[in-house]
Protein backbone atom coordinates (compact mmCIF):
# COMPACT_ATOMS: atom_id res chain seq x y z
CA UNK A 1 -164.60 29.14 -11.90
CA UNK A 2 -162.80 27.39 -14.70
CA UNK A 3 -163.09 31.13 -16.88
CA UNK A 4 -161.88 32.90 -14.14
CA UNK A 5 -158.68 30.68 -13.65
CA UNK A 6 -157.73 30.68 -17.58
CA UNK A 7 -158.01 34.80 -17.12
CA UNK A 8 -155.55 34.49 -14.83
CA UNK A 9 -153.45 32.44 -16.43
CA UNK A 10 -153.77 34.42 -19.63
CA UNK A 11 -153.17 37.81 -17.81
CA UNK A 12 -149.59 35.70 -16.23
CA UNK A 13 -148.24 34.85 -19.65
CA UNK A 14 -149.01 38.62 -20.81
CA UNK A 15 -147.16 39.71 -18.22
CA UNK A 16 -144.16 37.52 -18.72
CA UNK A 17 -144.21 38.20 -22.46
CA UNK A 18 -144.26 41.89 -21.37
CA UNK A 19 -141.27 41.71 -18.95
CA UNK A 20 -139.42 39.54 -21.90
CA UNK A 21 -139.84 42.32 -24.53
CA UNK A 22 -138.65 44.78 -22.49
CA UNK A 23 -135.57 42.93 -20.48
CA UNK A 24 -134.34 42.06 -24.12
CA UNK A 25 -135.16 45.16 -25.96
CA UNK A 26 -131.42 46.71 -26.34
CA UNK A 27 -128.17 45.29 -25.49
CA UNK A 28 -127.90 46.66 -22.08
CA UNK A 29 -130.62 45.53 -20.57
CA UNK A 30 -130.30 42.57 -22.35
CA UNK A 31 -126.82 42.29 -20.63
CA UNK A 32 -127.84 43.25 -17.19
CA UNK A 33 -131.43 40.85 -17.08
CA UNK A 34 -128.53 37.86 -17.64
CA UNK A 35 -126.25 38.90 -14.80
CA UNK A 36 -129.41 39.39 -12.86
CA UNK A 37 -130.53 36.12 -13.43
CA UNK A 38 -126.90 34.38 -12.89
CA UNK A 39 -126.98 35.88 -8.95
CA UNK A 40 -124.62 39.10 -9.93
CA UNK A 41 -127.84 41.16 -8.63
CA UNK A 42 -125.57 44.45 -7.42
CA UNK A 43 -123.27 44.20 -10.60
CA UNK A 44 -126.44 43.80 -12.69
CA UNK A 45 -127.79 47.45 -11.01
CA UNK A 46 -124.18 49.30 -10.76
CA UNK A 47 -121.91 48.11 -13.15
CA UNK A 48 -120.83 49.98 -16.51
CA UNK A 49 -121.35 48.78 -19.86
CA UNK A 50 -119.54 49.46 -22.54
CA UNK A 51 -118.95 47.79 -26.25
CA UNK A 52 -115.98 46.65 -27.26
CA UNK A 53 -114.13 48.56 -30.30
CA UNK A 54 -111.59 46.09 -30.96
CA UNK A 55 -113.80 42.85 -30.89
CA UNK A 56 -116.85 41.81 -32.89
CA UNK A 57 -119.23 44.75 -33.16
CA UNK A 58 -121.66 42.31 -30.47
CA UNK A 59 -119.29 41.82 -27.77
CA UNK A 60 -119.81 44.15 -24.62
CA UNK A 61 -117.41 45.32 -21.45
CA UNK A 62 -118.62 45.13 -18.01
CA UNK A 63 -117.21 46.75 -15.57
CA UNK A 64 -116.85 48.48 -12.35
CA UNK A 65 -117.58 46.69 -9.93
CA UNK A 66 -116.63 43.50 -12.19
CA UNK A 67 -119.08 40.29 -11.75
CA UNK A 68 -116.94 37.53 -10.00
CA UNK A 69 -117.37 33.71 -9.76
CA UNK A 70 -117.66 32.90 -6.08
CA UNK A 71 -115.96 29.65 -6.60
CA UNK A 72 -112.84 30.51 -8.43
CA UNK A 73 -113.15 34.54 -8.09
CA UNK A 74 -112.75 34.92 -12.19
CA UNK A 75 -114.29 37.92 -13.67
CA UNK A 76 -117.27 37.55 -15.92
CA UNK A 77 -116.11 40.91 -18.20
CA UNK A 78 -117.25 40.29 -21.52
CA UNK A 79 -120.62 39.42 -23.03
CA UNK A 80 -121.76 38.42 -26.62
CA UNK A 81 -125.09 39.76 -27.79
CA UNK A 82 -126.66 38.57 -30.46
CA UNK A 83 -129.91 40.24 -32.17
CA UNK A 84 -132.84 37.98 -33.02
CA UNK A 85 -135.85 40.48 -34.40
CA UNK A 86 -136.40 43.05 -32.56
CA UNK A 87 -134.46 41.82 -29.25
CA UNK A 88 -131.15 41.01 -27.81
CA UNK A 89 -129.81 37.46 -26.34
CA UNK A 90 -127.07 37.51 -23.99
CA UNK A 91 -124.29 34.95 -23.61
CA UNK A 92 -121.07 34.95 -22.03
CA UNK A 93 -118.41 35.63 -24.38
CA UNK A 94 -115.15 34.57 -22.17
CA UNK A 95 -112.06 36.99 -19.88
């Protein structure tokens, strides 16, 4: 019983560990796994991405449709992404 439980458990974190690698494995997805994960589900599935020429070389556009704050109804356009290894971390960068 006590095998079949630490399977399972070890078969969870694979998965997991799976889903991380590929959710963080270029900047996009990297970008749209955060939104998802901050509640902008539809602008994490429809929006555009784009990087921005003019900033850093790791900041990133996102638009149309823009994700909004619900409280104050500011849009969340630009991302920093920042490249640990082989994969992409997302933060928010500011308007």
């Amino acid at each position: 019983m006590v095998r079949k439980i630490n399977r399972v458990i070890v078969i969870i974190i694979c998965i997991l560990f799976v889903l991380l690698l590929f959710f963080h494995v270029t900047p996009e997805l990297s970008i749209r796994s955060h939104l998802f994960a901050k509640g902008f589900d539809y602008a994490a599935m429809h929006s555009k991405i784009s990087q921005v020429k003019d900033e850093a070389p790791e900041v990133y556009k996102v638009y149309d449709p823009q994700p909004k704050d619900l409280t104050n109804h500011e849009p969340y356009n630009y991302w920093k992404v920042k490249k640990y290894g082989i994969l992409y971390f997302t933060d928010y960068y500011g308007e």
